[in-house]
C-alpha atoms as a PDB file:
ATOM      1  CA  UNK A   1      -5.553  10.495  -9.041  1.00  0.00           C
ATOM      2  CA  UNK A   2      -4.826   6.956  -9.337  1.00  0.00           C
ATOM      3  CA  UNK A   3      -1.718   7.445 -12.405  1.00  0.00           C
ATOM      4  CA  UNK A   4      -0.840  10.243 -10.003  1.00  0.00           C
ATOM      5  CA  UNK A   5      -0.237   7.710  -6.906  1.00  0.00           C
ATOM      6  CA  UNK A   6       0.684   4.590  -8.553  1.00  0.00           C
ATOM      7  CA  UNK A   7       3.863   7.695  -9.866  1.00  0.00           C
ATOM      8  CA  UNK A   8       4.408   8.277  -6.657  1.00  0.00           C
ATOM      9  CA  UNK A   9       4.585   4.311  -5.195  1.00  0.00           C
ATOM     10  CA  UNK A  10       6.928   3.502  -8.319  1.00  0.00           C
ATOM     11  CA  UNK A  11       9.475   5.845  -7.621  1.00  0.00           C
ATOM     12  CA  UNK A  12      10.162   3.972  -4.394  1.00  0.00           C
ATOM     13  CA  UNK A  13       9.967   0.636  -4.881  1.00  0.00           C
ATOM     14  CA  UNK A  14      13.164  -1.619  -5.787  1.00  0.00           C
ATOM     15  CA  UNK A  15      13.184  -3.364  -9.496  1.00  0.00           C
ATOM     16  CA  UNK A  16      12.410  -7.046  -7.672  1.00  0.00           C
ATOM     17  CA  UNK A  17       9.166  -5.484  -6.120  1.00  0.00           C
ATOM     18  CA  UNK A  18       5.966  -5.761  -7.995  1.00  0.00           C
ATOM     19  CA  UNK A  19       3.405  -2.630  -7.866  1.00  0.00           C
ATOM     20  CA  UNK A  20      -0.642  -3.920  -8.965  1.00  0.00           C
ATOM     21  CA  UNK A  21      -3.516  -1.959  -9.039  1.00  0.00           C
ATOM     22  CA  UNK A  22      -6.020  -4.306  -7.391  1.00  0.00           C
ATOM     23  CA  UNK A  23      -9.638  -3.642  -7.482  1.00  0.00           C
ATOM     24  CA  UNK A  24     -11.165  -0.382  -8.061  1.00  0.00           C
ATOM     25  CA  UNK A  25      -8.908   1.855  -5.974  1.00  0.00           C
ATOM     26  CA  UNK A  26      -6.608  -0.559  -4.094  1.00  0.00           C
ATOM     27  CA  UNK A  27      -3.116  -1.658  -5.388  1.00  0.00           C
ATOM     28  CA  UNK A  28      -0.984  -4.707  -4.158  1.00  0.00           C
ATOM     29  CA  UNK A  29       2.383  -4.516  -3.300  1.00  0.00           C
ATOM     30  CA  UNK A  30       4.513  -7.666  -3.319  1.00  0.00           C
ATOM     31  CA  UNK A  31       7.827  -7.385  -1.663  1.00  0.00           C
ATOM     32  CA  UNK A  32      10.120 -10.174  -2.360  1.00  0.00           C
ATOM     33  CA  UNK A  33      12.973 -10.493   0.471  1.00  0.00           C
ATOM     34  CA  UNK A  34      11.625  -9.014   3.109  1.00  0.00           C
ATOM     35  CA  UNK A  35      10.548  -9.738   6.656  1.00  0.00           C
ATOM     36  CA  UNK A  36       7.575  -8.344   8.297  1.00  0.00           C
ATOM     37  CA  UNK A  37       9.807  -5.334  10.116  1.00  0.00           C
ATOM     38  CA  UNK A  38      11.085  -3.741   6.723  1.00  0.00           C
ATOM     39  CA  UNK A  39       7.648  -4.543   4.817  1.00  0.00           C
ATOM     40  CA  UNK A  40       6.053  -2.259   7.511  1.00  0.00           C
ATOM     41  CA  UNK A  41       8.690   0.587   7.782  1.00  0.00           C
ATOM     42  CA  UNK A  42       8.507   0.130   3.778  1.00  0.00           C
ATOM     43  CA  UNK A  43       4.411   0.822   4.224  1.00  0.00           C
ATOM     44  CA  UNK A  44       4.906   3.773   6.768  1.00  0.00           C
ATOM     45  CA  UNK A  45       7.187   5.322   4.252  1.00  0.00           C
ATOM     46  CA  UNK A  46       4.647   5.249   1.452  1.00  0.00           C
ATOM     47  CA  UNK A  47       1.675   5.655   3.625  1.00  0.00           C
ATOM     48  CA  UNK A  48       3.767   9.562   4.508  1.00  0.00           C
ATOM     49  CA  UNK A  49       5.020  10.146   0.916  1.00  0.00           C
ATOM     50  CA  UNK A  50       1.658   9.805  -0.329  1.00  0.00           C
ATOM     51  CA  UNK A  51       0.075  12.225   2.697  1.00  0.00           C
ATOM     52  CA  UNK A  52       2.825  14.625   1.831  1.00  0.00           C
ATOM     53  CA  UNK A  53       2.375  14.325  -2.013  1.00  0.00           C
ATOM     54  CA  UNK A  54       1.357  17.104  -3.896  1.00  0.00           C
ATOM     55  CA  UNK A  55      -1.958  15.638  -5.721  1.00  0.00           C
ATOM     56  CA  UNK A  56      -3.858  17.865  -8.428  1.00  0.00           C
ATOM     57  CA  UNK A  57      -6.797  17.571 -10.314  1.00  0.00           C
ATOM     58  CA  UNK A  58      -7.142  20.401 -13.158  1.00  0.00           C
ATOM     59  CA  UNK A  59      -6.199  22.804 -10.475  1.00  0.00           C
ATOM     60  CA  UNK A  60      -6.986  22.328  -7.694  1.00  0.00           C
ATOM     61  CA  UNK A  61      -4.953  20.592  -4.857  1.00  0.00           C
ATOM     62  CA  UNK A  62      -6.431  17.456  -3.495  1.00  0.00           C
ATOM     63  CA  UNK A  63      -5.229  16.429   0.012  1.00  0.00           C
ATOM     64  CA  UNK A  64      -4.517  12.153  -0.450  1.00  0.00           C
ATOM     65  CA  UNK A  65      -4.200   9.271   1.971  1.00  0.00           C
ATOM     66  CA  UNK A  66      -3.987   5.852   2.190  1.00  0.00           C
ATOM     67  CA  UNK A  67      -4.611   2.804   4.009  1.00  0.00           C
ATOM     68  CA  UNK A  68      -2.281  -0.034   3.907  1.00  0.00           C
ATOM     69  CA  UNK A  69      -3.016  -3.487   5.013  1.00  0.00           C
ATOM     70  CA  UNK A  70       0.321  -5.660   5.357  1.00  0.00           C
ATOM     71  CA  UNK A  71       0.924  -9.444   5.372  1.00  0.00           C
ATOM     72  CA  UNK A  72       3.641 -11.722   5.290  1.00  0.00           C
ATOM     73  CA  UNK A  73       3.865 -14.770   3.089  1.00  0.00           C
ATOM     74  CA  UNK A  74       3.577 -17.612   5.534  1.00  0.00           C
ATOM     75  CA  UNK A  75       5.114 -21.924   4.185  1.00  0.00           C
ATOM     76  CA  UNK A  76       1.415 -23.215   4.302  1.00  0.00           C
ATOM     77  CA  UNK A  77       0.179 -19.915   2.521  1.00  0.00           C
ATOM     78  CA  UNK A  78      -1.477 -20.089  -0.921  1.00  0.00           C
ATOM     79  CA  UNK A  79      -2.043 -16.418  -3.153  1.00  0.00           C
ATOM     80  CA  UNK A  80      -5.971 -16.477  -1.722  1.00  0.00           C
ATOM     81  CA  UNK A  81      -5.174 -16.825   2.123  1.00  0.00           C
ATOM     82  CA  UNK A  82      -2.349 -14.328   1.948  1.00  0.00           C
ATOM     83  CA  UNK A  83      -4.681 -11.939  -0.138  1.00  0.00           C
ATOM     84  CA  UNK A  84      -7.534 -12.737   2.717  1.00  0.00           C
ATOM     85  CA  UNK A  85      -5.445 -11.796   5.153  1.00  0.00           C
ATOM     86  CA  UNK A  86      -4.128  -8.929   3.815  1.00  0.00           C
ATOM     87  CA  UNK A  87      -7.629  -7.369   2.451  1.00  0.00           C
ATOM     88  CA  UNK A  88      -8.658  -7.733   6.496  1.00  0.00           C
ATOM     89  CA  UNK A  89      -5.359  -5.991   7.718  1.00  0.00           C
ATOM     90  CA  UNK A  90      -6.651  -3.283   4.963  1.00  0.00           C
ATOM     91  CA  UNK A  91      -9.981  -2.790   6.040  1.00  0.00           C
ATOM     92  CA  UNK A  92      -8.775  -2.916   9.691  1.00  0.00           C
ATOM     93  CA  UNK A  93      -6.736   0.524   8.986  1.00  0.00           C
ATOM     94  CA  UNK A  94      -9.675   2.106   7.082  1.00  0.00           C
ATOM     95  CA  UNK A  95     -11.795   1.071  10.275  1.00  0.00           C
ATOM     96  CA  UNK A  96      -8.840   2.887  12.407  1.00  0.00           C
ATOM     97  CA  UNK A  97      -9.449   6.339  10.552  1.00  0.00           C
ATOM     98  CA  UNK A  98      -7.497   5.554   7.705  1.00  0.00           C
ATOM     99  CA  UNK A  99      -4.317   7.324   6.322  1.00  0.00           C
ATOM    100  CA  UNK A 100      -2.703   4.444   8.835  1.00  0.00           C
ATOM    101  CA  UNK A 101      -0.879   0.794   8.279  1.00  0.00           C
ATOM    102  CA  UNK A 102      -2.040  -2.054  10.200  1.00  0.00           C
ATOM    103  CA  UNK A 103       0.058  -5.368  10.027  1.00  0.00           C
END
């Protein structure tokens, strides 16, 4: 399921962005360029690719969702308080119901 999503993720992202698997099933998504508006239609747009996606294991058809927690890079950031942050926007959607972006 994972190589199945992280296929689906690549085939929208731009050449400058930078797709991570990050912990067991969480990736990272760093998006160079862009202010907080576009990073969040960019998450909406994966969050509903990946709902609409057609997911398999052997097969049978697996319904998928995710959860996206979004932060933007701030001058007195380091990598640890923008991960921080960004981990609490995730678990904040997962706390919503998931298959939602919080920001």
């Amino acid at each position: 399921m994972l190589k199945q999503l992280a296929t689906v993720i690549k085939g929208k992202i731009r050449r400058e962005d930078i797709l991570a698997r990050y912990g067991g099933e969480e990736f990272a998504i760093v998006l160079p360029e862009i202010d907080a508006n576009n990073a969040m239609q960019f998450a909406e747009k994966i969050r509903k690719l990946v709902e609409k996606a057609p997911f398999k294991f052997e097969d049978t058809k697996i319904a998928v969702t995710v959860s996206v927690g979004l932060a933007t890079c701030r001058d007195s950031d380091d990598a640890a308080s923008l991960i921080k942050r960004t981990d609490e926007k995730l678990y904040e959607a997962k706390g919503a119901g998931r298959n939602c972006t919080r920001a």
